[in-house]
PDB file of N, CA and C in Angstrom:
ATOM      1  N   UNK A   1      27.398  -2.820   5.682  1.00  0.00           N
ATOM      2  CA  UNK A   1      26.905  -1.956   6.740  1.00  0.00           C
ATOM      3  C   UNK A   1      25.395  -2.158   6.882  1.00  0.00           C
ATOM      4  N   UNK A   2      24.818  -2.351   8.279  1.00  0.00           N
ATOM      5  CA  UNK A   2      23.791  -3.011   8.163  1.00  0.00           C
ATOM      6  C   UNK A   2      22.832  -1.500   8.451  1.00  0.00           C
ATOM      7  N   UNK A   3      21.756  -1.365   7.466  1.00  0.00           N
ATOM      8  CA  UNK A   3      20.583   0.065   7.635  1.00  0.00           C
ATOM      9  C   UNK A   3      19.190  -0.098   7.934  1.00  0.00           C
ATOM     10  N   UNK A   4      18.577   0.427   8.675  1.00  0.00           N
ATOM     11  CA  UNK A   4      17.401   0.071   9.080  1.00  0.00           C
ATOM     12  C   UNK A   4      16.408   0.020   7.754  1.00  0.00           C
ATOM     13  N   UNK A   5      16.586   0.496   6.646  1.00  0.00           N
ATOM     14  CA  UNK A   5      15.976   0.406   5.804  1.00  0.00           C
ATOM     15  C   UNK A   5      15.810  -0.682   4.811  1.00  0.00           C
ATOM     16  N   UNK A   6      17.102  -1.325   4.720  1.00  0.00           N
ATOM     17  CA  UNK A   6      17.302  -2.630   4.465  1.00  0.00           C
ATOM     18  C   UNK A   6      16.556  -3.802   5.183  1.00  0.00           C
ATOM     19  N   UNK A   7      16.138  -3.454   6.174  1.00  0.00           N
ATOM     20  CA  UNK A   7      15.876  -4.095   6.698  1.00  0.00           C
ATOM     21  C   UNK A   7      14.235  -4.367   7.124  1.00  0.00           C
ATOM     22  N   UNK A   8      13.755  -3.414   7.246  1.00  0.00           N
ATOM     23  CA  UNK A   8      12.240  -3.299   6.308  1.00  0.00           C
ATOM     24  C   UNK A   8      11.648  -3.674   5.353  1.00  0.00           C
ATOM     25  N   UNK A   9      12.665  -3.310   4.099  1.00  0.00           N
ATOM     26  CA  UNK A   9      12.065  -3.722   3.025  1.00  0.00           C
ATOM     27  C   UNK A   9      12.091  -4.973   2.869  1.00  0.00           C
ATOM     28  N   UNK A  10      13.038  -6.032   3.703  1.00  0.00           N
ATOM     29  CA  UNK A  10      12.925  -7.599   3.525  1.00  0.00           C
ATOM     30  C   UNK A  10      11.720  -8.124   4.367  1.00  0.00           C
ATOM     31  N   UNK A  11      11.700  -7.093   5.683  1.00  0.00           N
ATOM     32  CA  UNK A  11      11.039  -7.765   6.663  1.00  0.00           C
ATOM     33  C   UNK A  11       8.891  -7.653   5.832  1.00  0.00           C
ATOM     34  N   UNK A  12       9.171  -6.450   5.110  1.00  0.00           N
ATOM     35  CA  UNK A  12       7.911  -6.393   5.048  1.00  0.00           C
ATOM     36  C   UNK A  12       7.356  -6.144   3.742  1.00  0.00           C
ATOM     37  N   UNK A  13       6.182  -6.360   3.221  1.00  0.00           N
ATOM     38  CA  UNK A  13       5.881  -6.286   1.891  1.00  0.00           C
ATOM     39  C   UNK A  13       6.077  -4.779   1.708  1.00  0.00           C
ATOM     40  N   UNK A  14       7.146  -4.261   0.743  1.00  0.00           N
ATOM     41  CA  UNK A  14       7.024  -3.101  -0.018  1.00  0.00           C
ATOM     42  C   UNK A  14       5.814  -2.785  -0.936  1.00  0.00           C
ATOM     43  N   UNK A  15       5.614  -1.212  -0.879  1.00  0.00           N
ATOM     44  CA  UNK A  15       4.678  -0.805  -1.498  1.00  0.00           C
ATOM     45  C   UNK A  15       4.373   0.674  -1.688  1.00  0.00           C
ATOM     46  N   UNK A  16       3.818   1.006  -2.664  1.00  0.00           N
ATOM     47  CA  UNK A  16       3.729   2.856  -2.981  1.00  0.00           C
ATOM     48  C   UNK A  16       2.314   3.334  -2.454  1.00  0.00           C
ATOM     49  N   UNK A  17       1.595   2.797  -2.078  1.00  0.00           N
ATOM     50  CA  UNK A  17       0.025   2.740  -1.617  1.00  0.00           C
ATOM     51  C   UNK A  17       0.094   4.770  -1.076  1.00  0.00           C
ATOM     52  N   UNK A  18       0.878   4.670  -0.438  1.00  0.00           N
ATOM     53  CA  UNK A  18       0.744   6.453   0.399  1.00  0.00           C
ATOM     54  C   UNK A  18       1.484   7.199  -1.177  1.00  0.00           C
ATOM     55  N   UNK A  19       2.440   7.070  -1.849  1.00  0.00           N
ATOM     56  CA  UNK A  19       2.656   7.696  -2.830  1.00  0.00           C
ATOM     57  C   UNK A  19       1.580   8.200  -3.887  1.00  0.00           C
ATOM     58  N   UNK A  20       0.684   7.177  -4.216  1.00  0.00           N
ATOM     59  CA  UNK A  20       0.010   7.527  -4.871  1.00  0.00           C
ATOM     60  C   UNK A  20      -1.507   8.171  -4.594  1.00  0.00           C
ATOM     61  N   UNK A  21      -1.501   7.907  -3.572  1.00  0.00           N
ATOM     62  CA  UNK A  21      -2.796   8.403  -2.683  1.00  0.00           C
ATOM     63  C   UNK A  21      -2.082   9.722  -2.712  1.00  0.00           C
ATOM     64  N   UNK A  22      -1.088   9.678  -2.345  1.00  0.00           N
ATOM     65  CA  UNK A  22      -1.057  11.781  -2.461  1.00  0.00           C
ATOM     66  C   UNK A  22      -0.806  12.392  -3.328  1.00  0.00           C
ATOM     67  N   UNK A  23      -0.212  11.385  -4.574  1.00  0.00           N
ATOM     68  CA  UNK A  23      -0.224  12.000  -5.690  1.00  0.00           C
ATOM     69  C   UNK A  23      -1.531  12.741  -6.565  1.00  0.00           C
ATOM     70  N   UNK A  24      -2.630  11.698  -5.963  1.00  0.00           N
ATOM     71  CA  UNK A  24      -4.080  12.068  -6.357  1.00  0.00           C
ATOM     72  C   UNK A  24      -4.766  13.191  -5.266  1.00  0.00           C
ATOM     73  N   UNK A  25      -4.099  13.958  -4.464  1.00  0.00           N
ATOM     74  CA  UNK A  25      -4.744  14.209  -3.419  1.00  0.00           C
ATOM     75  C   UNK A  25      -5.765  13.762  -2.481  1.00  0.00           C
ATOM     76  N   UNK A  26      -5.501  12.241  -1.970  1.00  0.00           N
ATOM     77  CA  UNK A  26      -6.616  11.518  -1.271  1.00  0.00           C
ATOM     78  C   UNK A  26      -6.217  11.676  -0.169  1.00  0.00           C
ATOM     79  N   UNK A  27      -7.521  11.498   0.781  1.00  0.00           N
ATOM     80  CA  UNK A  27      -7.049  10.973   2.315  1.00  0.00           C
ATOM     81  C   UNK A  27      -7.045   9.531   2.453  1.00  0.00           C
ATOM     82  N   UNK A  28      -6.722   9.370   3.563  1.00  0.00           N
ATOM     83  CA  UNK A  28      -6.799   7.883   4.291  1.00  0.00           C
ATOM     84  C   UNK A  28      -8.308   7.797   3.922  1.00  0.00           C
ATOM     85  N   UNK A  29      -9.040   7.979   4.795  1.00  0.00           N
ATOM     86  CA  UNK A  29     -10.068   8.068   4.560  1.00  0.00           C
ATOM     87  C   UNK A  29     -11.240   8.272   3.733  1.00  0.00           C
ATOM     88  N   UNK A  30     -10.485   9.005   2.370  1.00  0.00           N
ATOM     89  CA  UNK A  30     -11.360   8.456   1.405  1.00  0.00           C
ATOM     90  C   UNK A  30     -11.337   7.452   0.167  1.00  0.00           C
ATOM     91  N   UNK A  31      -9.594   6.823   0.297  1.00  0.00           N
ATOM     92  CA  UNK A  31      -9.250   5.998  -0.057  1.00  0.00           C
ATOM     93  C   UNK A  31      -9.932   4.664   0.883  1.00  0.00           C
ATOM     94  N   UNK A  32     -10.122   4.497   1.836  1.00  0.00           N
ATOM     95  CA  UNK A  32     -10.982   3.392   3.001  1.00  0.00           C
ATOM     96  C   UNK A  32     -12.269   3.343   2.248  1.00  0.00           C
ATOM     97  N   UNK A  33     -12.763   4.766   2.200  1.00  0.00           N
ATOM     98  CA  UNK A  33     -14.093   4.761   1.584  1.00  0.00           C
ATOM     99  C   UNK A  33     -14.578   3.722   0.252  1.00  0.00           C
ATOM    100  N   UNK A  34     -13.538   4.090  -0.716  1.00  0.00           N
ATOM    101  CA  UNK A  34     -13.838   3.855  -2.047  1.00  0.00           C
ATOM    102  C   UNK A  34     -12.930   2.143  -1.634  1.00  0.00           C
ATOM    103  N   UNK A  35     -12.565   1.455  -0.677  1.00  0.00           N
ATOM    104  CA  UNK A  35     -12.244   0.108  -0.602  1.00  0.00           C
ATOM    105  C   UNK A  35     -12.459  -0.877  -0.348  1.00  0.00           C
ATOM    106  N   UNK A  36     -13.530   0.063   1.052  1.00  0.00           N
ATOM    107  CA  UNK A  36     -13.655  -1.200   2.074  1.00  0.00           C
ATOM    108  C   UNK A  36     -13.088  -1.219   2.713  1.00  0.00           C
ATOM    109  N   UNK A  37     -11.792  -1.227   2.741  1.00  0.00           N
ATOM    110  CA  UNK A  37     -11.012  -1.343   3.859  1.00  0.00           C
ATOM    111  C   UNK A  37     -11.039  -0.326   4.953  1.00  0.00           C
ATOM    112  N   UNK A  38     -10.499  -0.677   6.199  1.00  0.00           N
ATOM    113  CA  UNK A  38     -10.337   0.276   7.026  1.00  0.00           C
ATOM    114  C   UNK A  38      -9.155   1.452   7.125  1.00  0.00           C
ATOM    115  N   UNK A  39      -9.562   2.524   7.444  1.00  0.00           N
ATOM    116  CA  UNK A  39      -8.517   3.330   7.678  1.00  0.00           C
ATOM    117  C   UNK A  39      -7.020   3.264   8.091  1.00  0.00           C
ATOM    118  N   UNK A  40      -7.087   2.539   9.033  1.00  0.00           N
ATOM    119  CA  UNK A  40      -6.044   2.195  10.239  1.00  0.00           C
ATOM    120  C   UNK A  40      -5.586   1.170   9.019  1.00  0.00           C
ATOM    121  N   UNK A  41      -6.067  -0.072   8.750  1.00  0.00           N
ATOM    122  CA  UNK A  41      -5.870  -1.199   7.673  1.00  0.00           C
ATOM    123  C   UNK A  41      -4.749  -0.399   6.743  1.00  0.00           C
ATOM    124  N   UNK A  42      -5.139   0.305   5.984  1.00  0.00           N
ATOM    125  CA  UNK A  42      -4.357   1.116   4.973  1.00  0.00           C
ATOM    126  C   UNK A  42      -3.735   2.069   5.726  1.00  0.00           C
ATOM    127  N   UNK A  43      -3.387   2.937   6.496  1.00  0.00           N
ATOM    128  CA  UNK A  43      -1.975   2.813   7.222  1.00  0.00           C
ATOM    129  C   UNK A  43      -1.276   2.009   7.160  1.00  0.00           C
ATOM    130  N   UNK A  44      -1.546   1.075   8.166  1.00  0.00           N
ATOM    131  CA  UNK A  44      -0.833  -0.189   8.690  1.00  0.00           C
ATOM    132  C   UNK A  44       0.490  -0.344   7.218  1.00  0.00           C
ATOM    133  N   UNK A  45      -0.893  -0.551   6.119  1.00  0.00           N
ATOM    134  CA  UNK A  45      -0.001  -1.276   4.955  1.00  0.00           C
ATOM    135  C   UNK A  45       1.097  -0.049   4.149  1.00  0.00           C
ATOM    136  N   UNK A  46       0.622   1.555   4.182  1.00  0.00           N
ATOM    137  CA  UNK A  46       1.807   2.442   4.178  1.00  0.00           C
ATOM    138  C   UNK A  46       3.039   2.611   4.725  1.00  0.00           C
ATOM    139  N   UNK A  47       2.895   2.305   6.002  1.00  0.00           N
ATOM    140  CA  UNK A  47       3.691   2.630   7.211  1.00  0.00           C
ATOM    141  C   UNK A  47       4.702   1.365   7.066  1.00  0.00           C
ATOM    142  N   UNK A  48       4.001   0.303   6.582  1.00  0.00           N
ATOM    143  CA  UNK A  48       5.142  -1.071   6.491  1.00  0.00           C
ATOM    144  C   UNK A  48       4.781  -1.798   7.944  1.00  0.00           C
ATOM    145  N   UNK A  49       3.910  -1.840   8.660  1.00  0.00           N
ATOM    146  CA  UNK A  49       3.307  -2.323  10.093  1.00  0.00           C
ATOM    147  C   UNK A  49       2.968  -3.472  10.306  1.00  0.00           C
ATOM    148  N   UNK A  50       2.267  -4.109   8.097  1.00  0.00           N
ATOM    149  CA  UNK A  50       1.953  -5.066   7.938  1.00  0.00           C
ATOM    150  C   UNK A  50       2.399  -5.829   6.894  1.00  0.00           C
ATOM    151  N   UNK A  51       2.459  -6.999   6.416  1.00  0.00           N
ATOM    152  CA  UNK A  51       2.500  -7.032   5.283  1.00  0.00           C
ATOM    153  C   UNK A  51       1.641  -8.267   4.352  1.00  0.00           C
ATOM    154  N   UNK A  52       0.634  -7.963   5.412  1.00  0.00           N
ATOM    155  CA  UNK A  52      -0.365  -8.976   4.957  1.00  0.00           C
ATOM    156  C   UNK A  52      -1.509  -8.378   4.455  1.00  0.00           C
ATOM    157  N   UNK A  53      -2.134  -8.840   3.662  1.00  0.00           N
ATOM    158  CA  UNK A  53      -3.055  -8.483   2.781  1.00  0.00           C
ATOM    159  C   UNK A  53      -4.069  -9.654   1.673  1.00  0.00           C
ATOM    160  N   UNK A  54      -4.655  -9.241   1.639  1.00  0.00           N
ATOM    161  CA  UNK A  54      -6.039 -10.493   0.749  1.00  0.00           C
ATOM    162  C   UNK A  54      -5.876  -9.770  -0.690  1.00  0.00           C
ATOM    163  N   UNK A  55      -5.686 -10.900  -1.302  1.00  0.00           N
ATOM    164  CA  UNK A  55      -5.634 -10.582  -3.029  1.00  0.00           C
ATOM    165  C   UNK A  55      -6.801  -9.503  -3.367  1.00  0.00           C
ATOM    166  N   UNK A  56      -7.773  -9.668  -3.066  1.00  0.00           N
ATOM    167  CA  UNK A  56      -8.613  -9.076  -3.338  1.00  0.00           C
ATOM    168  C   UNK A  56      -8.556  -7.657  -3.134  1.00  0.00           C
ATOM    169  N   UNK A  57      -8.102  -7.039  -1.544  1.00  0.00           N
ATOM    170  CA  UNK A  57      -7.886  -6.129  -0.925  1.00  0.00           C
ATOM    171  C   UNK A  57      -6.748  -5.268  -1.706  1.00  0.00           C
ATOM    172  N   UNK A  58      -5.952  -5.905  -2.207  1.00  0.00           N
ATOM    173  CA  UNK A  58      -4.731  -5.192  -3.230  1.00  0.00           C
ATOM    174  C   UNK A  58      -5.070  -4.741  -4.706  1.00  0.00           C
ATOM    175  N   UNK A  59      -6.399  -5.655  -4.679  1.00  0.00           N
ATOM    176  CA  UNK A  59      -7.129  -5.162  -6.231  1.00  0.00           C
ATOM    177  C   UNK A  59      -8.100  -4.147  -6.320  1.00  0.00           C
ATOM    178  N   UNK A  60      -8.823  -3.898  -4.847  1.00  0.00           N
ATOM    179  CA  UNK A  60      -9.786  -3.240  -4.483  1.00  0.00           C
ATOM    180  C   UNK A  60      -8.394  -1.800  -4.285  1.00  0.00           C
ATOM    181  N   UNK A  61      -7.383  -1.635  -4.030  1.00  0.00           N
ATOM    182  CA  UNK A  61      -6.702  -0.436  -3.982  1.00  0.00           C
ATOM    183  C   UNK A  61      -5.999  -0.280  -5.375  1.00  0.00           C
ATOM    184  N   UNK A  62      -5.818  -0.975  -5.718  1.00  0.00           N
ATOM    185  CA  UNK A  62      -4.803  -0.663  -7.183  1.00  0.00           C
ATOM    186  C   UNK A  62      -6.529  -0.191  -8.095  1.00  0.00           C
ATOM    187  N   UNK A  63      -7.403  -0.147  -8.059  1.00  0.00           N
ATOM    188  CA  UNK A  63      -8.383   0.101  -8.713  1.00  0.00           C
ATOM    189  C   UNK A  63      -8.850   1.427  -8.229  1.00  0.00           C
ATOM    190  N   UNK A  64      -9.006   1.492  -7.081  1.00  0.00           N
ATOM    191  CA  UNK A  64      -9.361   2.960  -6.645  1.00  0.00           C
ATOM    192  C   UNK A  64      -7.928   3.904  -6.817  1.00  0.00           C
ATOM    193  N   UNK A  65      -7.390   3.164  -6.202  1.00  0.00           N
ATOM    194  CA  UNK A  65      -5.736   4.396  -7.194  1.00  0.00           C
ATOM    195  C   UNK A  65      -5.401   4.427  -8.300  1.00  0.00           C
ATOM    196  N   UNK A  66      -6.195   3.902  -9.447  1.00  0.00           N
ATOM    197  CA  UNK A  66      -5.850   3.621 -10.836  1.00  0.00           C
ATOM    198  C   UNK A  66      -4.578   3.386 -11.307  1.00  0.00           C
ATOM    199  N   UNK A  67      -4.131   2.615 -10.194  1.00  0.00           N
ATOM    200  CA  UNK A  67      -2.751   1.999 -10.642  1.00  0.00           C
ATOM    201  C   UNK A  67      -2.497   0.534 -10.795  1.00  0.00           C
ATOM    202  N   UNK A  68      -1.622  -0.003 -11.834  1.00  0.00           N
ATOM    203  CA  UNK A  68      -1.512  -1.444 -11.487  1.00  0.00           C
ATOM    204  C   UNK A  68      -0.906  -1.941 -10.503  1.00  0.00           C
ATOM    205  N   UNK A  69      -1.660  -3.375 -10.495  1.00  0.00           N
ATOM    206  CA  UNK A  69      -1.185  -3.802  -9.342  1.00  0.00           C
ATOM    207  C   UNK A  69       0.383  -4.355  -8.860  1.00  0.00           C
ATOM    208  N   UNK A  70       0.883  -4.619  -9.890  1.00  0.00           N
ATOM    209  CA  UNK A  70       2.205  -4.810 -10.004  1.00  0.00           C
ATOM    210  C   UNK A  70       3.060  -3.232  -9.692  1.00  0.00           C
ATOM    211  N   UNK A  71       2.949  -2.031 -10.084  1.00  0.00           N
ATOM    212  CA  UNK A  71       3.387  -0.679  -9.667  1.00  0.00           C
ATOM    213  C   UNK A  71       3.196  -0.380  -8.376  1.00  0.00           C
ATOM    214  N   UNK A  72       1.791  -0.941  -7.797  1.00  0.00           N
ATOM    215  CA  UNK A  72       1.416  -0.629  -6.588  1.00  0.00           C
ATOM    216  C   UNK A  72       2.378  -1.019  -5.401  1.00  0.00           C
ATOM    217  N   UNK A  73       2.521  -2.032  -5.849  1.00  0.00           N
ATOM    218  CA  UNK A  73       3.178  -3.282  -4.943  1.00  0.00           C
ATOM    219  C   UNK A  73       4.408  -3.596  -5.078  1.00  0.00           C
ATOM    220  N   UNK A  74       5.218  -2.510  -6.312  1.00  0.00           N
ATOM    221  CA  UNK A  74       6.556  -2.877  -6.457  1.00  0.00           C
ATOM    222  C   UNK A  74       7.001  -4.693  -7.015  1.00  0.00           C
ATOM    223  N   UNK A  75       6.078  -4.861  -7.445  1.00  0.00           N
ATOM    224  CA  UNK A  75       6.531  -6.111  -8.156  1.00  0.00           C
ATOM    225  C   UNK A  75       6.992  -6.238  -9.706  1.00  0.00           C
ATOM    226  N   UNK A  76       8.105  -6.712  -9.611  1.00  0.00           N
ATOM    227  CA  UNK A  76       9.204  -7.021 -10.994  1.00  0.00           C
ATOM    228  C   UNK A  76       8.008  -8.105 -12.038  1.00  0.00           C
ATOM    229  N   UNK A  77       8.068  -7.707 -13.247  1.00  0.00           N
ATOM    230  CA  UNK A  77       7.686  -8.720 -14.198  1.00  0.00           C
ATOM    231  C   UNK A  77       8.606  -9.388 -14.935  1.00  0.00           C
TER     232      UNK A  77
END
């Protein structure tokens, strides 16, 4: 049975980026702050809009969310 959700998660890089931002009580915006990145940017990559991203840019968030980057990003070791 084919689910729209299935179908996301192939189409686009999975990731907890909004989970943990609210787990810490952050905004968009002050997670942008402490990144560099842009606001809209980090949406984009919550929402699943994008799934592109610069190594760097994934290290610059797994650091301000004090999470690893492998947790962040849902990646298997």
């Amino acid at each position: 049975m084919y689910r729209k959700t299935d179908y996301t998660q192939t189409k686009y890089m999975k990731n907890e980026i909004g989970r943990y931002r609210y787990q810490q009580n952050m905004s968009i915006s002050e997670l942008a702050r402490r990144t560099g990145l842009s606001a809209t940017a980090i949406s984009n990559l919550e929402n699943g809009y994008t799934s592109d991203i610069l190594l760097s840019h994934a290290i610059s968030l797994s650091h301000a969310l004090h999470v690893d980057l492998y947790d962040l990003f849902c990646i298997k070791r």
